[in-house]
N, C-alpha and C. Protein backbone atom coordinates (compact mmCIF):
# COMPACT_ATOMS: atom_id res chain seq x y z
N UNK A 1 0.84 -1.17 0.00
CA UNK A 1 0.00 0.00 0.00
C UNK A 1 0.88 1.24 0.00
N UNK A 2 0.84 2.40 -0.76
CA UNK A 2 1.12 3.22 -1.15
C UNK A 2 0.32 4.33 -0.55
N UNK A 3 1.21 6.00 -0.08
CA UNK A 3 0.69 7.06 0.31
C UNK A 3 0.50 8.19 -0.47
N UNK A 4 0.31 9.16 -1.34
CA UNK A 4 -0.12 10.01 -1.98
C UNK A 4 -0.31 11.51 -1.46
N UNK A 5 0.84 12.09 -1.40
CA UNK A 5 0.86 13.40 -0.04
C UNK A 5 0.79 14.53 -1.55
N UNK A 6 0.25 15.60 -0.85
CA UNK A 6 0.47 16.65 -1.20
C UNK A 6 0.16 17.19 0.45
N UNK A 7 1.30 18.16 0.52
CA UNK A 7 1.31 18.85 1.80
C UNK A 7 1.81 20.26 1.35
N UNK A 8 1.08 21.18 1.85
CA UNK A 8 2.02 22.88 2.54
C UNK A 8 1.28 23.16 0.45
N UNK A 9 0.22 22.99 0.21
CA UNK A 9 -0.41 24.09 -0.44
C UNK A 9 -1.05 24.97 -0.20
N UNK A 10 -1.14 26.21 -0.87
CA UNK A 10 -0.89 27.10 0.14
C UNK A 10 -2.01 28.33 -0.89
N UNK A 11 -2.99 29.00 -0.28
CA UNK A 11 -4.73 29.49 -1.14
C UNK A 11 -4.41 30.67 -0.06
N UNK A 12 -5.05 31.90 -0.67
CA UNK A 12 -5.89 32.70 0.10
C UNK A 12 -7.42 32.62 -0.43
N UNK A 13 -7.71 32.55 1.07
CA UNK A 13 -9.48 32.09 0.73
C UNK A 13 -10.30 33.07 1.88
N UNK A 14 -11.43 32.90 1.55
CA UNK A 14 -12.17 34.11 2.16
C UNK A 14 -13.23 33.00 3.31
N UNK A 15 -12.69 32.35 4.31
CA UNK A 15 -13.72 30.85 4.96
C UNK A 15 -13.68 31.80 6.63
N UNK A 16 -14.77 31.69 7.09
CA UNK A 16 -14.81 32.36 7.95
C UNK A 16 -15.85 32.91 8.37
N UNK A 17 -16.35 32.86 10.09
CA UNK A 17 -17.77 33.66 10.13
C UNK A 17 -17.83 35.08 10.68
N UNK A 18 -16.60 35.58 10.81
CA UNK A 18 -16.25 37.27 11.04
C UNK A 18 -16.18 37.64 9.84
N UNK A 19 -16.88 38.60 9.73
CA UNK A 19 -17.39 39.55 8.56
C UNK A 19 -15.37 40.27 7.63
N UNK A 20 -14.66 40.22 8.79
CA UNK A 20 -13.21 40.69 8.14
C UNK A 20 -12.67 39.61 7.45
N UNK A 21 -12.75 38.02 7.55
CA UNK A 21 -12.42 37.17 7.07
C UNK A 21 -13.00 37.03 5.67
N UNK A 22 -14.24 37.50 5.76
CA UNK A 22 -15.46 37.12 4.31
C UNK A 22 -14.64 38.59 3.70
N UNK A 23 -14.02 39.61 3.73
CA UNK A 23 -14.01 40.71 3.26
C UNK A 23 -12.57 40.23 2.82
N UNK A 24 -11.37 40.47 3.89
CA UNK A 24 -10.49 40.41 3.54
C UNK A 24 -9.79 38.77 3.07
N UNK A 25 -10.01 38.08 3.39
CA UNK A 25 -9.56 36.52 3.61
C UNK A 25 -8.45 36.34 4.52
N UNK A 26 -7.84 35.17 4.11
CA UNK A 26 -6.95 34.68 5.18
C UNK A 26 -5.79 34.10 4.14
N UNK A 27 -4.71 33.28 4.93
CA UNK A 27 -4.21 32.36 3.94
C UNK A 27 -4.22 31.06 5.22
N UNK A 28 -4.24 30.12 4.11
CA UNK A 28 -4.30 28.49 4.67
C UNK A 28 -3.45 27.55 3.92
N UNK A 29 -3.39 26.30 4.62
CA UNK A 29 -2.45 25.75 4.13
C UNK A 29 -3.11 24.33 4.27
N UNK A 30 -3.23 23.54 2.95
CA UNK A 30 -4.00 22.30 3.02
C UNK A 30 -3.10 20.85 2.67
N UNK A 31 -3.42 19.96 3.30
CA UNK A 31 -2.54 19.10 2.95
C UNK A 31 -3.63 17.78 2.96
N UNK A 32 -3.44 16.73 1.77
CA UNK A 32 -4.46 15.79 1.33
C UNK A 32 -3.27 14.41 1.39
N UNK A 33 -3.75 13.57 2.41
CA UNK A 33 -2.85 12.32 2.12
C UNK A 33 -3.99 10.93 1.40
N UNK A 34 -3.71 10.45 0.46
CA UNK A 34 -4.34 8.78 0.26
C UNK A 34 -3.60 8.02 0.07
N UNK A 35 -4.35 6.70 1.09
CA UNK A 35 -3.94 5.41 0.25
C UNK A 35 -4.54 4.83 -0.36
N UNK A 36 -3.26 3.90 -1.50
CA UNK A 36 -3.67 3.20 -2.68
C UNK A 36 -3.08 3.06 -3.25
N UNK A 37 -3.06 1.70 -3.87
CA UNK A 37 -1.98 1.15 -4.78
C UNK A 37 -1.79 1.63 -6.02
N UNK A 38 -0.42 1.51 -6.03
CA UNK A 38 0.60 2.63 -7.19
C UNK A 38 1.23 1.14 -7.93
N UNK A 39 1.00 -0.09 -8.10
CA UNK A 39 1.70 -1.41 -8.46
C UNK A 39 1.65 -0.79 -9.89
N UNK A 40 0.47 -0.86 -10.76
CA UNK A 40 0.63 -0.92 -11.75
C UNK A 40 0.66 0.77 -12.41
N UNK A 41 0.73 2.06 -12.37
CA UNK A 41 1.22 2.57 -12.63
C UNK A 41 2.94 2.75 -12.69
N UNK A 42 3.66 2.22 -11.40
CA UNK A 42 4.81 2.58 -11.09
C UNK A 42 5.48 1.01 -12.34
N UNK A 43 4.41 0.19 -12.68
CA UNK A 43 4.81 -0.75 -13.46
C UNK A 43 5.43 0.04 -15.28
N UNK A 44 4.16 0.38 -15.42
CA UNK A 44 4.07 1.11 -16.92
C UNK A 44 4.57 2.70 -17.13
N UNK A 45 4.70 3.03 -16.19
CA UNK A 45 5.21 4.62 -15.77
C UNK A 45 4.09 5.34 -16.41
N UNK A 46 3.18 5.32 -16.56
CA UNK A 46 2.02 5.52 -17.49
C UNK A 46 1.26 6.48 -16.43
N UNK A 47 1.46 8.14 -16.65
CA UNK A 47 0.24 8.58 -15.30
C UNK A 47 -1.28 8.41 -15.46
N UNK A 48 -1.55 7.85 -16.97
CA UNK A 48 -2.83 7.70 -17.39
C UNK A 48 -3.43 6.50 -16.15
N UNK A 49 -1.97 5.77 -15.52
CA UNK A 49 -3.06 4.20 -15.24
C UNK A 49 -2.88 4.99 -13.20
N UNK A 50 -2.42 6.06 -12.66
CA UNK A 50 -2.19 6.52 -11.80
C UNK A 50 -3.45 6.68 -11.12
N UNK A 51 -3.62 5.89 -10.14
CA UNK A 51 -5.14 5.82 -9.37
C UNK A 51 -5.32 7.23 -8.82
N UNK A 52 -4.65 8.00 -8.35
CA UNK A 52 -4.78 9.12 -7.99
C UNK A 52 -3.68 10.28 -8.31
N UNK A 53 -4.10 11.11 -8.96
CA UNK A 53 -3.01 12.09 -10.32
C UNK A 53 -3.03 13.31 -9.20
N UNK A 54 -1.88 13.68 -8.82
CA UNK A 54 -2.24 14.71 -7.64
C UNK A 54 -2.20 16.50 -8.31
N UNK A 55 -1.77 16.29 -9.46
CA UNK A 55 -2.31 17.53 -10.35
C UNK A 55 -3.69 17.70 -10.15
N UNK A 56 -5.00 16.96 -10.06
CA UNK A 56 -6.23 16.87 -9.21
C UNK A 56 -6.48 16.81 -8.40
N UNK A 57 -5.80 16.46 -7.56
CA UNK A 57 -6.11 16.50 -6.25
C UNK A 57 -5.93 18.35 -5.84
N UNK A 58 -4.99 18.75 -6.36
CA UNK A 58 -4.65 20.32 -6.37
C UNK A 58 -5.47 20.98 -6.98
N UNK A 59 -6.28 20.38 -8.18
CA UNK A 59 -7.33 21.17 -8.51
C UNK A 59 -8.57 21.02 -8.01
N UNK A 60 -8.96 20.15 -7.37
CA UNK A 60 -9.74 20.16 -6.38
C UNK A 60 -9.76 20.88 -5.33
N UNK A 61 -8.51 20.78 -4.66
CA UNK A 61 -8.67 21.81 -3.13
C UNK A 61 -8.53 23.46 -3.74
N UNK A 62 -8.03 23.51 -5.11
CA UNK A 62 -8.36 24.83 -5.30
C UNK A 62 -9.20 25.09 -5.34
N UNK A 63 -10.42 24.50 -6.17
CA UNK A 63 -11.40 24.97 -6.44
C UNK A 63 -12.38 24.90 -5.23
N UNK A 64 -12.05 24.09 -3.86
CA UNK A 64 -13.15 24.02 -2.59
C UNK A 64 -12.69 25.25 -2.20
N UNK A 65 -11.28 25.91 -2.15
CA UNK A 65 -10.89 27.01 -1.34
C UNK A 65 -11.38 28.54 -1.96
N UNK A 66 -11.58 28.13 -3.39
CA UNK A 66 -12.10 29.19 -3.66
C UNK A 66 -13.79 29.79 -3.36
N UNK A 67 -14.61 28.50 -2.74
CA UNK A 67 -15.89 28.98 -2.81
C UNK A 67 -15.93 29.32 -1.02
N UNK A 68 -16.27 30.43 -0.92
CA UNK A 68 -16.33 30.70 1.02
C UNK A 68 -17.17 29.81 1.43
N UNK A 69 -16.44 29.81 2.68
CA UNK A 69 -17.48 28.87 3.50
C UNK A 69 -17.11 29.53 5.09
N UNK A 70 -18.09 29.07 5.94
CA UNK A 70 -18.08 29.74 7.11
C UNK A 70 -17.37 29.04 8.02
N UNK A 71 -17.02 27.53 7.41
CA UNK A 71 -16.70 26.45 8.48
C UNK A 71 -15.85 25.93 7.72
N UNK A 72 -14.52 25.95 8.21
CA UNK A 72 -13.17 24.54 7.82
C UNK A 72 -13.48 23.49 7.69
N UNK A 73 -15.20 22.80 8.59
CA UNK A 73 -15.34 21.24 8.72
C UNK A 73 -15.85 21.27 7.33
N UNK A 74 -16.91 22.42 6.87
CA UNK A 74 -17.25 22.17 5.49
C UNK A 74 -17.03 21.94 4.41
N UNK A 75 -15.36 22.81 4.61
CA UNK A 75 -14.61 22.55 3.31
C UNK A 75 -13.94 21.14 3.46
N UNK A 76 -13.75 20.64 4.33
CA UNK A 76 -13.05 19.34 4.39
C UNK A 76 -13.52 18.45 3.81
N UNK A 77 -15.01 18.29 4.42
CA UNK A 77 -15.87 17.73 4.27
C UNK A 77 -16.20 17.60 2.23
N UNK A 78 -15.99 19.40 1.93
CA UNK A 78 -16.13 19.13 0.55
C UNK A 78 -15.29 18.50 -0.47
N UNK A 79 -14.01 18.85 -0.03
CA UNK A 79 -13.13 18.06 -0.60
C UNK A 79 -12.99 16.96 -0.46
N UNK A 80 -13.23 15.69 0.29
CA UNK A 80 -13.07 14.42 0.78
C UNK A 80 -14.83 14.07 -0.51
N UNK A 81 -15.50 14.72 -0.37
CA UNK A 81 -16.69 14.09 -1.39
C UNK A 81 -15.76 14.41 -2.67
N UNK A 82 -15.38 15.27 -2.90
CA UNK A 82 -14.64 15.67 -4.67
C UNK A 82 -14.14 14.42 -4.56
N UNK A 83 -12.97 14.27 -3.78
CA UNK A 83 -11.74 13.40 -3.89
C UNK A 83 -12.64 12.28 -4.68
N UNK A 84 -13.73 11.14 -3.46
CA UNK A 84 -14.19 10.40 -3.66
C UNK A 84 -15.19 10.41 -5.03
N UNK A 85 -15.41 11.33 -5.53
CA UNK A 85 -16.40 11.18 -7.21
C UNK A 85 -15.50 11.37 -7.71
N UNK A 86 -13.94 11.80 -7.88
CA UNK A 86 -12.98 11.50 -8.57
C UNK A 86 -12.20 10.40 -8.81
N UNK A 87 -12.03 10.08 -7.66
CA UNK A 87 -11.03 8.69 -7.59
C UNK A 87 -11.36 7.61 -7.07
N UNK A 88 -11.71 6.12 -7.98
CA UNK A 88 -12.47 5.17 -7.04
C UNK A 88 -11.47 4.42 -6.65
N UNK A 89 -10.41 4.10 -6.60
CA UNK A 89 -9.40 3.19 -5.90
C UNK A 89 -8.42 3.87 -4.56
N UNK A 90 -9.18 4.83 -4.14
CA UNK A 90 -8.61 5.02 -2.90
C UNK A 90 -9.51 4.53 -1.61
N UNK A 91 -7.91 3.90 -0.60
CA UNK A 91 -8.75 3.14 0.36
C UNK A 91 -8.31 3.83 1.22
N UNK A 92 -8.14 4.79 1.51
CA UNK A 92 -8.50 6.32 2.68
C UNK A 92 -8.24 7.30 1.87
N UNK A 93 -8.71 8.12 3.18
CA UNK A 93 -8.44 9.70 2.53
C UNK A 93 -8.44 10.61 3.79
N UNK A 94 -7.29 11.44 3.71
CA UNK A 94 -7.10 11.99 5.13
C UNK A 94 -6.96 13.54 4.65
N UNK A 95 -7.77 14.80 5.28
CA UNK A 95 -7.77 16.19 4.39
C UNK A 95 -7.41 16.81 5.78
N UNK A 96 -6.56 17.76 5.88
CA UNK A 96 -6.60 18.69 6.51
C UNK A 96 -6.34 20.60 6.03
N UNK A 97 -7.61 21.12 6.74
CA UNK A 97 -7.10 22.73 5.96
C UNK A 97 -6.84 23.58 7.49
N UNK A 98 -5.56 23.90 6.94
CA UNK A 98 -5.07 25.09 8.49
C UNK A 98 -5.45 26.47 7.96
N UNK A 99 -6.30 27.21 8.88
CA UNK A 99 -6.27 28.72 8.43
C UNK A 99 -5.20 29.23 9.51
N UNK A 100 -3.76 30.02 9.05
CA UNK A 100 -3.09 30.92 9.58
C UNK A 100 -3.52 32.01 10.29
N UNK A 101 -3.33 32.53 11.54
CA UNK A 101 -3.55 33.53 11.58
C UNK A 101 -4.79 33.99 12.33
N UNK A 102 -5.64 32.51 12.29
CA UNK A 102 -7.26 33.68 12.99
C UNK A 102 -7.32 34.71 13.55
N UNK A 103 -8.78 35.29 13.12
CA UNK A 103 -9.25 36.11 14.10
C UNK A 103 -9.98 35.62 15.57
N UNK A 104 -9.76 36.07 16.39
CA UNK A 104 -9.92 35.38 17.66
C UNK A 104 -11.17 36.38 18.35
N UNK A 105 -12.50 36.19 18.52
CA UNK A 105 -13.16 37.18 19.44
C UNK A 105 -14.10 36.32 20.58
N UNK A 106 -13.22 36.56 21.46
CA UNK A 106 -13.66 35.13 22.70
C UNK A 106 -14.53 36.28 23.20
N UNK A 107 -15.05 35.81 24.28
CA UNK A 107 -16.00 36.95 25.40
C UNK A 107 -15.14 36.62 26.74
N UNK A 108 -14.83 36.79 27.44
CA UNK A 108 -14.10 37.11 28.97
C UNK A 108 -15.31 37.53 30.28
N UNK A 109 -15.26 36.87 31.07
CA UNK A 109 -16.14 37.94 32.00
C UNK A 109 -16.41 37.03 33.17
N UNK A 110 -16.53 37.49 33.92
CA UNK A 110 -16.72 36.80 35.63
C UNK A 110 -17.86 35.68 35.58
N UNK A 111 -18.13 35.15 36.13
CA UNK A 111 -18.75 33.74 36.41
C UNK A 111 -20.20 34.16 36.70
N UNK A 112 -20.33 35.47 37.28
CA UNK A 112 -21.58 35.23 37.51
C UNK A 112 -22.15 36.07 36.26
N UNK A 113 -23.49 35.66 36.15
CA UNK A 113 -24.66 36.08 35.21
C UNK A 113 -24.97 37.09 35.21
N UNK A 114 -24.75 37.90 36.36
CA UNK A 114 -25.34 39.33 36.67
C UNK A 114 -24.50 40.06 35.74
N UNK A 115 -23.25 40.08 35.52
CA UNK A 115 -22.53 41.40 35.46
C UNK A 115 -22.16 40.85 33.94
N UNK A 116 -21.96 42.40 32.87
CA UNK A 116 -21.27 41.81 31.79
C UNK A 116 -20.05 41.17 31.39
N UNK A 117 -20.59 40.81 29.93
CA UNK A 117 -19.37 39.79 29.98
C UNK A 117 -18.17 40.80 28.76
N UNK A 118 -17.41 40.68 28.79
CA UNK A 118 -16.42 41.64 27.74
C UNK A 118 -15.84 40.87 26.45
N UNK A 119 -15.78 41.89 25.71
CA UNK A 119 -15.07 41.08 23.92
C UNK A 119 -13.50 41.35 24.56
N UNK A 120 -12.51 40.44 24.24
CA UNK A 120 -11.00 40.35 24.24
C UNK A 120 -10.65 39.72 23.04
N UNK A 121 -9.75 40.24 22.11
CA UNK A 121 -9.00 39.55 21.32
C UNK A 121 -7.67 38.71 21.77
N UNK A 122 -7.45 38.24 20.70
CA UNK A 122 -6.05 36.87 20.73
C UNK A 122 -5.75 37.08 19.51
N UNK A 123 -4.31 35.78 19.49
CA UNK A 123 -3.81 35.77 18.62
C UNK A 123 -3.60 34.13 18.97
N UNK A 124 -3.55 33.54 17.97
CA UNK A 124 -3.69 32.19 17.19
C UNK A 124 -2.59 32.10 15.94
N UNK A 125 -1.67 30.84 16.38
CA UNK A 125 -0.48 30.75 14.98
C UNK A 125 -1.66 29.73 13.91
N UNK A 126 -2.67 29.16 14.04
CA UNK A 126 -3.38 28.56 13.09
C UNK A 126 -4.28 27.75 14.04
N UNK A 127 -5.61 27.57 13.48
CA UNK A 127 -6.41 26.72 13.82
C UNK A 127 -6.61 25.67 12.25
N UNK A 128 -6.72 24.24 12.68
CA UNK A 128 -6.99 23.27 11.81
C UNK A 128 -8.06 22.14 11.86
N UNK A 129 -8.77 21.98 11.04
CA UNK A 129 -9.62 20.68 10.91
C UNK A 129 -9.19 19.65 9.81
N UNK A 130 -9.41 18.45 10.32
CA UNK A 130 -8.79 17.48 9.62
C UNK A 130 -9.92 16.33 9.90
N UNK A 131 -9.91 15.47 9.15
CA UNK A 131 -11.09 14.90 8.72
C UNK A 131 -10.69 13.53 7.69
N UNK A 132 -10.64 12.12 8.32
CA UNK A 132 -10.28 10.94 7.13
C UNK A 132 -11.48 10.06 7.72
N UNK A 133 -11.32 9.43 6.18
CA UNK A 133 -12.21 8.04 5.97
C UNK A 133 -11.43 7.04 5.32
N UNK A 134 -11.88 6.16 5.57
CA UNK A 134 -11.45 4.57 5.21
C UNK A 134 -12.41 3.80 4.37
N UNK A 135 -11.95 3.38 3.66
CA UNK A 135 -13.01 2.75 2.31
C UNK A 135 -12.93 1.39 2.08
N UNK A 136 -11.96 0.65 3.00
CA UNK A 136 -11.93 -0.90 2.57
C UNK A 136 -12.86 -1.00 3.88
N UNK A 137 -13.69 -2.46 3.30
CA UNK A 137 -14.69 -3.31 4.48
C UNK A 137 -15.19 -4.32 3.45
N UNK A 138 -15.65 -5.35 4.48
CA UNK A 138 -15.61 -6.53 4.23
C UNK A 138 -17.44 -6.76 3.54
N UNK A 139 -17.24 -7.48 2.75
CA UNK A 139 -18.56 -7.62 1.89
C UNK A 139 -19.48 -8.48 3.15
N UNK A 140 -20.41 -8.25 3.07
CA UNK A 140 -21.33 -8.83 3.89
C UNK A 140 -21.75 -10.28 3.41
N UNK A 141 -21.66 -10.55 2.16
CA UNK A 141 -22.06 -11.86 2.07
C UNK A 141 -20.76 -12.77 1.64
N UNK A 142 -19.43 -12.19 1.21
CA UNK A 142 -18.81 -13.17 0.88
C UNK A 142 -17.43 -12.80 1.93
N UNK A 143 -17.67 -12.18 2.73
CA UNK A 143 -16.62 -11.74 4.14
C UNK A 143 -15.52 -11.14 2.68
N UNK A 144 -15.14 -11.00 1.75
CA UNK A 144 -13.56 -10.95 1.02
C UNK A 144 -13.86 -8.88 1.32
N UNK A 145 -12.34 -8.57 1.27
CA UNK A 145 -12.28 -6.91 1.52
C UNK A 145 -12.77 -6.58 -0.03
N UNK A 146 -13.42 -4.99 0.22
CA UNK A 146 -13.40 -4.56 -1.28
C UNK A 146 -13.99 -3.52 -0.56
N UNK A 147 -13.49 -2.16 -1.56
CA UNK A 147 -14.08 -0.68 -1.43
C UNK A 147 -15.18 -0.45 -1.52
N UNK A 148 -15.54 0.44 -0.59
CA UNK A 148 -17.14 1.09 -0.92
C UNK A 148 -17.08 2.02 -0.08
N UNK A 149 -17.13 3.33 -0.98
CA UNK A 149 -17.25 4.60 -0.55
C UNK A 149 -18.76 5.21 0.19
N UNK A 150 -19.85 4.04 0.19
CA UNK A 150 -20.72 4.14 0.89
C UNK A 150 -21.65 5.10 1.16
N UNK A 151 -21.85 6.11 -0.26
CA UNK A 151 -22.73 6.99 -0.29
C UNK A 151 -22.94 6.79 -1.92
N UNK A 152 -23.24 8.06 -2.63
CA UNK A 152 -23.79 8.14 -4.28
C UNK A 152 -22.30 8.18 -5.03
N UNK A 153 -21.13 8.91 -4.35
CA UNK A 153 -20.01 8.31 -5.59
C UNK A 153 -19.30 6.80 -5.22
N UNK A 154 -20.32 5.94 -4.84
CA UNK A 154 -19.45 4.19 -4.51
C UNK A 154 -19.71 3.74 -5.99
N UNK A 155 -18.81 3.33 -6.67
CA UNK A 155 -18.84 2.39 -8.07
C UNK A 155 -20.25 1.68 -7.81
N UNK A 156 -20.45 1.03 -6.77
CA UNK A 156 -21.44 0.11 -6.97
C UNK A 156 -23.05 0.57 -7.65
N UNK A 157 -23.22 1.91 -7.24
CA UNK A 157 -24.36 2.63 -8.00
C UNK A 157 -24.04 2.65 -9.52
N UNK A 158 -22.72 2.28 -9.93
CA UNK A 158 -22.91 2.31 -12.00
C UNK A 158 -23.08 1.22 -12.23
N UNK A 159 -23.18 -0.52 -11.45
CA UNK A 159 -23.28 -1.20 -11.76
C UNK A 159 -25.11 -1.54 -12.80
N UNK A 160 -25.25 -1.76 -14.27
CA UNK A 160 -26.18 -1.90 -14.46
C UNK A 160 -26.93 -2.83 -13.87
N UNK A 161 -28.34 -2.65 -14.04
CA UNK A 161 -29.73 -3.77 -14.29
C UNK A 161 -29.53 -4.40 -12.83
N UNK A 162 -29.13 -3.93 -11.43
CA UNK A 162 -29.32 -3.94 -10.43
C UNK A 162 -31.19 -3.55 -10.05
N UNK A 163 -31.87 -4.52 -10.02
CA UNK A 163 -33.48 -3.93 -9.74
C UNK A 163 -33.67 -3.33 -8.97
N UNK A 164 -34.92 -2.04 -8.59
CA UNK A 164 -34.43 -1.79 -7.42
C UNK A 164 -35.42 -2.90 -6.24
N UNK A 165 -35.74 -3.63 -6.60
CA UNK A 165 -36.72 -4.27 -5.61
C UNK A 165 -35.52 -5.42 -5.22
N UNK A 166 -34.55 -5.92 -5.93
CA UNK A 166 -33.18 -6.35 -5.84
C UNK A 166 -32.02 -5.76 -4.59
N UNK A 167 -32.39 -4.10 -4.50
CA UNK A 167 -31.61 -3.44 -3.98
C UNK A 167 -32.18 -3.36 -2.54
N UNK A 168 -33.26 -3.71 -2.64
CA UNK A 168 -34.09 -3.50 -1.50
C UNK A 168 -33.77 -5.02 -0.46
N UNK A 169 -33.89 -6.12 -1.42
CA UNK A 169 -34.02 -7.21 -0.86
C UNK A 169 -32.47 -7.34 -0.45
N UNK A 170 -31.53 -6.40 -1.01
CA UNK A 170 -30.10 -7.07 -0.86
C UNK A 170 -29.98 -6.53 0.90
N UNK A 171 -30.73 -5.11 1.02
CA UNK A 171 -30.75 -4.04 1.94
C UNK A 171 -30.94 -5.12 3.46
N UNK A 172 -32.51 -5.84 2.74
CA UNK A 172 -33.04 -6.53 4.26
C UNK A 172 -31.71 -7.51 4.38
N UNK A 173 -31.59 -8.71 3.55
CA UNK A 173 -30.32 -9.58 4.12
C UNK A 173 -29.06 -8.98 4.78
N UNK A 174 -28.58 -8.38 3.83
CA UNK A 174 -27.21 -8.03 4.14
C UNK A 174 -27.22 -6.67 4.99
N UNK A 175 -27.72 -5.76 5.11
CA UNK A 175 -27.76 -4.55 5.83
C UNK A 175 -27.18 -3.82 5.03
N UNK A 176 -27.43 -3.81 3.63
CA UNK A 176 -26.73 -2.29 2.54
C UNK A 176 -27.00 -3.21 1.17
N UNK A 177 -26.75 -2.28 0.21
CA UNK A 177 -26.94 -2.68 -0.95
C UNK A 177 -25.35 -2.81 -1.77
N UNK A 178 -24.69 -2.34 -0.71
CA UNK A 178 -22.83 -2.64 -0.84
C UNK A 178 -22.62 -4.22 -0.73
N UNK A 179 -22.09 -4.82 -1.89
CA UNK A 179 -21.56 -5.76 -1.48
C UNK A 179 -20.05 -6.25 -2.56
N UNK A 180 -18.94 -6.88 -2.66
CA UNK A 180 -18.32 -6.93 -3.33
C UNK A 180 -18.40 -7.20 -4.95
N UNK A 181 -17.07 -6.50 -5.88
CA UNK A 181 -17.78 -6.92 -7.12
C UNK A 181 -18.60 -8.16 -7.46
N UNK A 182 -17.93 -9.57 -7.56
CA UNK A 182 -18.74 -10.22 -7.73
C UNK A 182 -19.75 -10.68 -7.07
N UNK A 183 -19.76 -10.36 -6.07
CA UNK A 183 -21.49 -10.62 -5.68
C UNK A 183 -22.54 -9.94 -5.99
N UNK A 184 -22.33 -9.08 -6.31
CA UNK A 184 -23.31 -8.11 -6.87
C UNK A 184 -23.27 -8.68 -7.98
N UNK A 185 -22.65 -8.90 -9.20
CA UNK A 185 -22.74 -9.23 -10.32
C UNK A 185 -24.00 -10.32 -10.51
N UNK A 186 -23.67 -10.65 -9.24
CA UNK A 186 -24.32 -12.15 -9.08
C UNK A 186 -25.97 -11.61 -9.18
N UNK A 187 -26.31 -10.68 -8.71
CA UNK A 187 -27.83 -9.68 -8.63
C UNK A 187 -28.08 -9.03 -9.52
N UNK A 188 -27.10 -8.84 -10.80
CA UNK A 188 -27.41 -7.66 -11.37
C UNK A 188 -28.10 -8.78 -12.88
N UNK A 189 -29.62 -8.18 -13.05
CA UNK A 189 -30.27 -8.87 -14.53
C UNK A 189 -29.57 -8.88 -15.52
């Protein structure tokens, strides 16, 4: 098994729920690790057969950093779905985005309820959210490992002529309609 880093890229993005962050932005620094086997690319040197091309992976986190968001978990969150409708042979995926720099506006103030409470600023060298999933698990009917990304970009939704009254019945036995390639094959009309 093979790791897939891009680390210390580096966006100014506008993510943030203080009105100076949405105005001015920030800069951040994102770093995307996966695993997944590199056998047969590193065989053919071929980046066409490269399960995960990290020239995309970079255009992906550009393009999450460019749309604001109010929350770091969101963008994580968005990029880890890109990753996954991009790339089906990764068996994790680990995202983290650091914003440099926050703005910090805590409230300060004595314990009791009566009296006010006061705005104090800070300073912060970065706050970060980071966020992985794991994609290998074991097929429910034939125990063997195999991926399933376990929402709408899992391969298993392109499999044709899957019925859905098929999908339903696979649902009651097995507890999902995930099950390894060939067993499913085995369901599909």
């Amino acid at each position: 098994m093979a790791l897939i880093v891009l680390e210390g890229m580096r966006f100014h993005a506008f993510h943030g729920v203080h009105p100076e962050e949405q105005v001015l932005g920030g800069e951040y620094i994102v770093q995307v690790e996966v695993q997944t086997g590199i056998a047969l690319a590193a065989k053919t040197d071929d980046i066409e057969l490269t399960p995960v091309n990290y020239e995309t992976v970079y255009q992906i986190c550009m393009i999450e950093m460019a749309q604001p968001k109010k929350l770091l978990e969101t963008v994580v969150t968005n990029i880890i779905y890109r990753m996954k409708r991009q790339f089906s042979q990764m068996k994790s995926v680990k995202v983290q985005v650091k914003k440099l720099h926050p703005p910090i506006h805590a409230k300060m103030g004595p314990h009791s309820a009566t009296q006010n409470i006061k705005p104090v600023s800070g300073t912060v060298a970065a706050a970060w959210v980071q966020d992985e999933s794991s994609f290998v698990t074991n097929c429910p009917r034939c125990k063997a490992p195999f991926l399933c990304y376990a929402d709408d970009t899992c391969w298993c939704k392109e499999i044709p002529n899957v019925h859905p009254a098929t999908q339903e019945t696979l649902k009651r036995q097995f507890g999902s309609t995930c099950l390894c390639t060939n067993c499913l094959k085995l369901y599909a009309g």
